[in-house]
Protein backbone atom coordinates (compact mmCIF):
# COMPACT_ATOMS: atom_id res chain seq x y z
CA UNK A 1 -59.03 -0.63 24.49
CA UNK A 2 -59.72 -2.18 21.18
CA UNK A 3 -56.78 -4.46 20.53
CA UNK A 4 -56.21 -2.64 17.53
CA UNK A 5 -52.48 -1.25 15.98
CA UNK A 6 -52.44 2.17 14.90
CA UNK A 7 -52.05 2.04 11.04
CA UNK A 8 -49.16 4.71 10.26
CA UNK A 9 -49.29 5.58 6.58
CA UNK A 10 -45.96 6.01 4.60
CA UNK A 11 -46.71 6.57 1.11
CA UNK A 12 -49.79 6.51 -1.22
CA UNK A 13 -50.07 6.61 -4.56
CA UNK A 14 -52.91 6.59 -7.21
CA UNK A 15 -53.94 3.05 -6.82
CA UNK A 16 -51.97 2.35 -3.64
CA UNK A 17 -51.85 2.57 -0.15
CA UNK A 18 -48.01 1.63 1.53
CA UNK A 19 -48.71 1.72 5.28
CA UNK A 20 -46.36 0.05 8.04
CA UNK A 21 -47.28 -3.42 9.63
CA UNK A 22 -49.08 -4.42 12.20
CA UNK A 23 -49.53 -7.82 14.23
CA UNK A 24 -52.80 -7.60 12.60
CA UNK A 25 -50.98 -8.47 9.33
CA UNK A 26 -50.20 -12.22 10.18
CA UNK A 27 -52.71 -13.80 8.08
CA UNK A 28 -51.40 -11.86 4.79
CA UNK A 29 -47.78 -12.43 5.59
CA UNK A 30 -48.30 -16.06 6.01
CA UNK A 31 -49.87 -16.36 2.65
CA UNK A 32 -47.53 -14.54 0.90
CA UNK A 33 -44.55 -15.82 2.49
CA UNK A 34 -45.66 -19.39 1.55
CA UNK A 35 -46.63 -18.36 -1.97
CA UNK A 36 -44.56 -20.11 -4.75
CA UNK A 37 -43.42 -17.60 -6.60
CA UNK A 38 -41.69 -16.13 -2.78
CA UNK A 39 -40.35 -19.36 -2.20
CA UNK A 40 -38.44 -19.61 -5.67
CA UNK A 41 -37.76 -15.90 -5.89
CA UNK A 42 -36.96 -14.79 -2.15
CA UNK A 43 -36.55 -17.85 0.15
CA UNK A 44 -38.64 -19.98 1.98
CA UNK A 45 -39.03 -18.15 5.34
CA UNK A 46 -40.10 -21.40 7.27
CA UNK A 47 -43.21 -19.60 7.99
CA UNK A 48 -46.16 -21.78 8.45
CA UNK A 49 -48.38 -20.60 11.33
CA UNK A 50 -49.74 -17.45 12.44
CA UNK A 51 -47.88 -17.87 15.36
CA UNK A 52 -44.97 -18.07 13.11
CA UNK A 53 -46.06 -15.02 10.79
CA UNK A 54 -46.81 -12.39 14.24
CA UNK A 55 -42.91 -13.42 15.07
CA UNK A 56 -41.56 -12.96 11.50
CA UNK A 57 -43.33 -9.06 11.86
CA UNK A 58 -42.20 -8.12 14.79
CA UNK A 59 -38.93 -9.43 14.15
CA UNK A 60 -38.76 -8.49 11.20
CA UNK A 61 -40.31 -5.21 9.71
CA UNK A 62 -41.69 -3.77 13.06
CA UNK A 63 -38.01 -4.17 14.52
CA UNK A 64 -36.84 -2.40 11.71
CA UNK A 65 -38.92 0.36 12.28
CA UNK A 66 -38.00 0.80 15.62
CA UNK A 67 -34.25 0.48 14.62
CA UNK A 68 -33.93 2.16 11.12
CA UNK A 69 -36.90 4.40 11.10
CA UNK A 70 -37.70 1.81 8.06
CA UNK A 71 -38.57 -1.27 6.91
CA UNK A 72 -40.79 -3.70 4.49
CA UNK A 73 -44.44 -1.76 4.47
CA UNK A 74 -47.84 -3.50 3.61
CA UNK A 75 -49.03 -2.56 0.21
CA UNK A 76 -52.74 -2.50 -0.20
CA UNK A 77 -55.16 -1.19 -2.80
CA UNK A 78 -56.63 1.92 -2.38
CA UNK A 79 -59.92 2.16 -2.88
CA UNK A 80 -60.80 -1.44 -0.97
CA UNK A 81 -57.60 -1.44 1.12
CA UNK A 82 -57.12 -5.51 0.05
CA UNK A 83 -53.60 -6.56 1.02
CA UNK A 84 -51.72 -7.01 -2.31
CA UNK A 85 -47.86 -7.28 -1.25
CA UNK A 86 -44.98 -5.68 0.44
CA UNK A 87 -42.38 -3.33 -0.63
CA UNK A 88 -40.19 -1.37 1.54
CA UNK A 89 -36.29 -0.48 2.58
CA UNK A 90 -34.36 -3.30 4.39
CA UNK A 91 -30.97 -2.99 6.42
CA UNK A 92 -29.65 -6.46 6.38
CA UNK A 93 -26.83 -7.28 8.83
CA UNK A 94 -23.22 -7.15 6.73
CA UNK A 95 -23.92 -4.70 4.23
CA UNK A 96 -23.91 -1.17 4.52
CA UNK A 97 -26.10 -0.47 1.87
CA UNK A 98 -30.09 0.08 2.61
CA UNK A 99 -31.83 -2.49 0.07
CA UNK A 100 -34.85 -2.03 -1.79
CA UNK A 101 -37.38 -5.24 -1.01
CA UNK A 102 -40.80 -6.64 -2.79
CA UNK A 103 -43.22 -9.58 -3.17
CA UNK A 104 -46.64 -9.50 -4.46
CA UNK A 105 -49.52 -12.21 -4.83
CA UNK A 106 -48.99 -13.68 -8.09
CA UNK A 107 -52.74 -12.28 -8.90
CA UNK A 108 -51.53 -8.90 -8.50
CA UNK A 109 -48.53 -9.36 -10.61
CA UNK A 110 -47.88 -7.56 -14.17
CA UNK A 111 -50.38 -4.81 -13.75
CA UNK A 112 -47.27 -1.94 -12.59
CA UNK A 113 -48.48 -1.94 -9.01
CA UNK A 114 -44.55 -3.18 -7.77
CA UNK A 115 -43.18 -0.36 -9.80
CA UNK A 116 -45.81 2.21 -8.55
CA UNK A 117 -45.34 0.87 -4.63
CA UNK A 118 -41.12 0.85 -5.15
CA UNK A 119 -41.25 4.58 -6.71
CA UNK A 120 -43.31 5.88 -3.62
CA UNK A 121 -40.72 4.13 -1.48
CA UNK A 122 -37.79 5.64 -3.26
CA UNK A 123 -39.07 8.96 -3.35
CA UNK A 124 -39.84 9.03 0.50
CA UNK A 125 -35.66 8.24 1.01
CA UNK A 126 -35.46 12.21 0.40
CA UNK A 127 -35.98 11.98 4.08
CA UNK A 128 -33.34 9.60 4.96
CA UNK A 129 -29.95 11.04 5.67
CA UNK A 130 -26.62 9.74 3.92
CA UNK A 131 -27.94 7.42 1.79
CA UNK A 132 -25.66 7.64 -1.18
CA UNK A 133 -27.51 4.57 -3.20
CA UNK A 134 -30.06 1.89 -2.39
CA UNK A 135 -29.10 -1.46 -3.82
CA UNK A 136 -31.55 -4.46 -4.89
CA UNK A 137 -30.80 -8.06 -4.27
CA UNK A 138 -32.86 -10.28 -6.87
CA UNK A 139 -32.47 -14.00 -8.45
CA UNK A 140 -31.06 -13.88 -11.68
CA UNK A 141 -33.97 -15.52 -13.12
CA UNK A 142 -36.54 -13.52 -11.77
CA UNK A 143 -36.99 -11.25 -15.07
CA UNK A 144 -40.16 -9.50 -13.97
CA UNK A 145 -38.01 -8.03 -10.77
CA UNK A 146 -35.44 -6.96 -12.89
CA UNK A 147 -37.75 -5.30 -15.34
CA UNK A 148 -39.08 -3.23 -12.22
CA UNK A 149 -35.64 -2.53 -10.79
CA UNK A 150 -34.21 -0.96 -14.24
CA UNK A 151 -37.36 1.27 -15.50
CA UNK A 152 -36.66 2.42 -11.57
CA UNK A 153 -33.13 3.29 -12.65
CA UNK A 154 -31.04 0.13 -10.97
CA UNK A 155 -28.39 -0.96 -12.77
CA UNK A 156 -26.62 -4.23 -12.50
CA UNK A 157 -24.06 -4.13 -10.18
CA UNK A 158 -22.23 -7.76 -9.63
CA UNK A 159 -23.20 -11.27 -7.67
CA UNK A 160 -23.31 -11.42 -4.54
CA UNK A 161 -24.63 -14.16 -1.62
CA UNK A 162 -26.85 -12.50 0.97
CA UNK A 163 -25.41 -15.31 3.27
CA UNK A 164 -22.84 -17.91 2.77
CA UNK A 165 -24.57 -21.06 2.27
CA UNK A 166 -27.53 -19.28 -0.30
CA UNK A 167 -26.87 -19.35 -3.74
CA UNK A 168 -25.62 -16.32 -5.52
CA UNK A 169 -27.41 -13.29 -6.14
CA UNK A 170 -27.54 -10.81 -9.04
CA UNK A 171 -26.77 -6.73 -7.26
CA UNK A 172 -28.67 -3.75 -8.25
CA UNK A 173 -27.72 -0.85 -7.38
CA UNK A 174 -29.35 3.26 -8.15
CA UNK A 175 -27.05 5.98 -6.93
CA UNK A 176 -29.30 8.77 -5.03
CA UNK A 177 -28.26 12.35 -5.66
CA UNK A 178 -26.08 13.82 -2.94
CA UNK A 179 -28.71 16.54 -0.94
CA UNK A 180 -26.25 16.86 2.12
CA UNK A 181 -25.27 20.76 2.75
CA UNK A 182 -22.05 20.29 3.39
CA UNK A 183 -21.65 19.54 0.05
CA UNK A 184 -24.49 21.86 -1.60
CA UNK A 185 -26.49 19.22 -3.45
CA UNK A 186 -29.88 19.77 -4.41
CA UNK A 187 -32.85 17.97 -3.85
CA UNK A 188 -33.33 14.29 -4.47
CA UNK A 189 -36.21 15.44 -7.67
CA UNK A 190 -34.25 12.61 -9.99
CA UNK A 191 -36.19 9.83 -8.32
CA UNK A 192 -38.92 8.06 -9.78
């Protein structure tokens, strides 16, 4: 036995490779989690040791999979497979909307790779049943986010707190067509 995870694949694209995480994964997740542009724009995790970073996977995204059949995937460049971010579908406890998540390193930023990684995810929810929109939650100030979530489609929806004591933030939200047959919808071809 090698020690190794098997690497499942969820979505690639041109440039990109969206695959699911693995323990293996630590080391990225602790430098991204701890970069400053997370910590302004997402929240300092309180991740600062590997240790810390295997825990925040598997109770985290790797939970998620397990639960929801989704969760936050590792985004990595295709042709060298270098870790550049994450991007996936979150269920957060007290909401019933799914929520569209994503952080890359700053160097990675501003060259349409969050875009290209979010589209892939959104057009894989075809396969998710009864989801009748995926919402976004993003600081207000965080104008690059916001550029990516409306050339996806998202449009601003309210303020909101993702818990009490955390400061407000802005909604997004992109209604998905209905595809269920009891109501004879078509496919889900609108998305990005």
């Amino acid at each position: 036995m090698t020690g190794h995870t098997t690497q499942i694949t969820v979505a690639e694209t041109d440039r990109l490779v969206l695959r699911r995480f693995t323990p293996e994964d630590a080391g990225f997740v602790l430098r991204l989690l701890n970069e400053p542009s997370f910590i302004q724009n997402i929240g300092d995790k309180g991740i600062r040791t590997l240790e810390q970073a295997a825990r925040y996977l598997a109770d985290g995204p790797i939970k998620s999979y397990a639960r929801n059949g989704h969760g936050l995937n590792l985004v990595s460049l295709k042709d060298s497979l270098q870790p550049i971010g994450m991007c996936g579908l979150l269920k957060r406890d007290g909401f019933a909307d799914v929520d569209l998540g994503y952080a890359f390193l700053p160097e990675f930023c501003s060259r349409g790779y969050a875009y290209e990684a979010a589209a892939a995810i959104l057009r894989s929810c075809r396969d998710l049943p009864r989801l009748s929109r995926i919402v976004a939650f993003v600081s207000p100030g965080n104008a690059a986010s916001i550029r990516v979530l409306h050339k996806l489609g998202f449009s601003f929806a309210g303020m909101t707190k993702l818990d009490p004591a955390a400061p407000d933030v802005s909604l997004y939200s992109l209604p998905l067509p209905d595809d269920s047959p009891r109501a004879g919808g078509g496919q889900r071809d609108s998305l990005p």
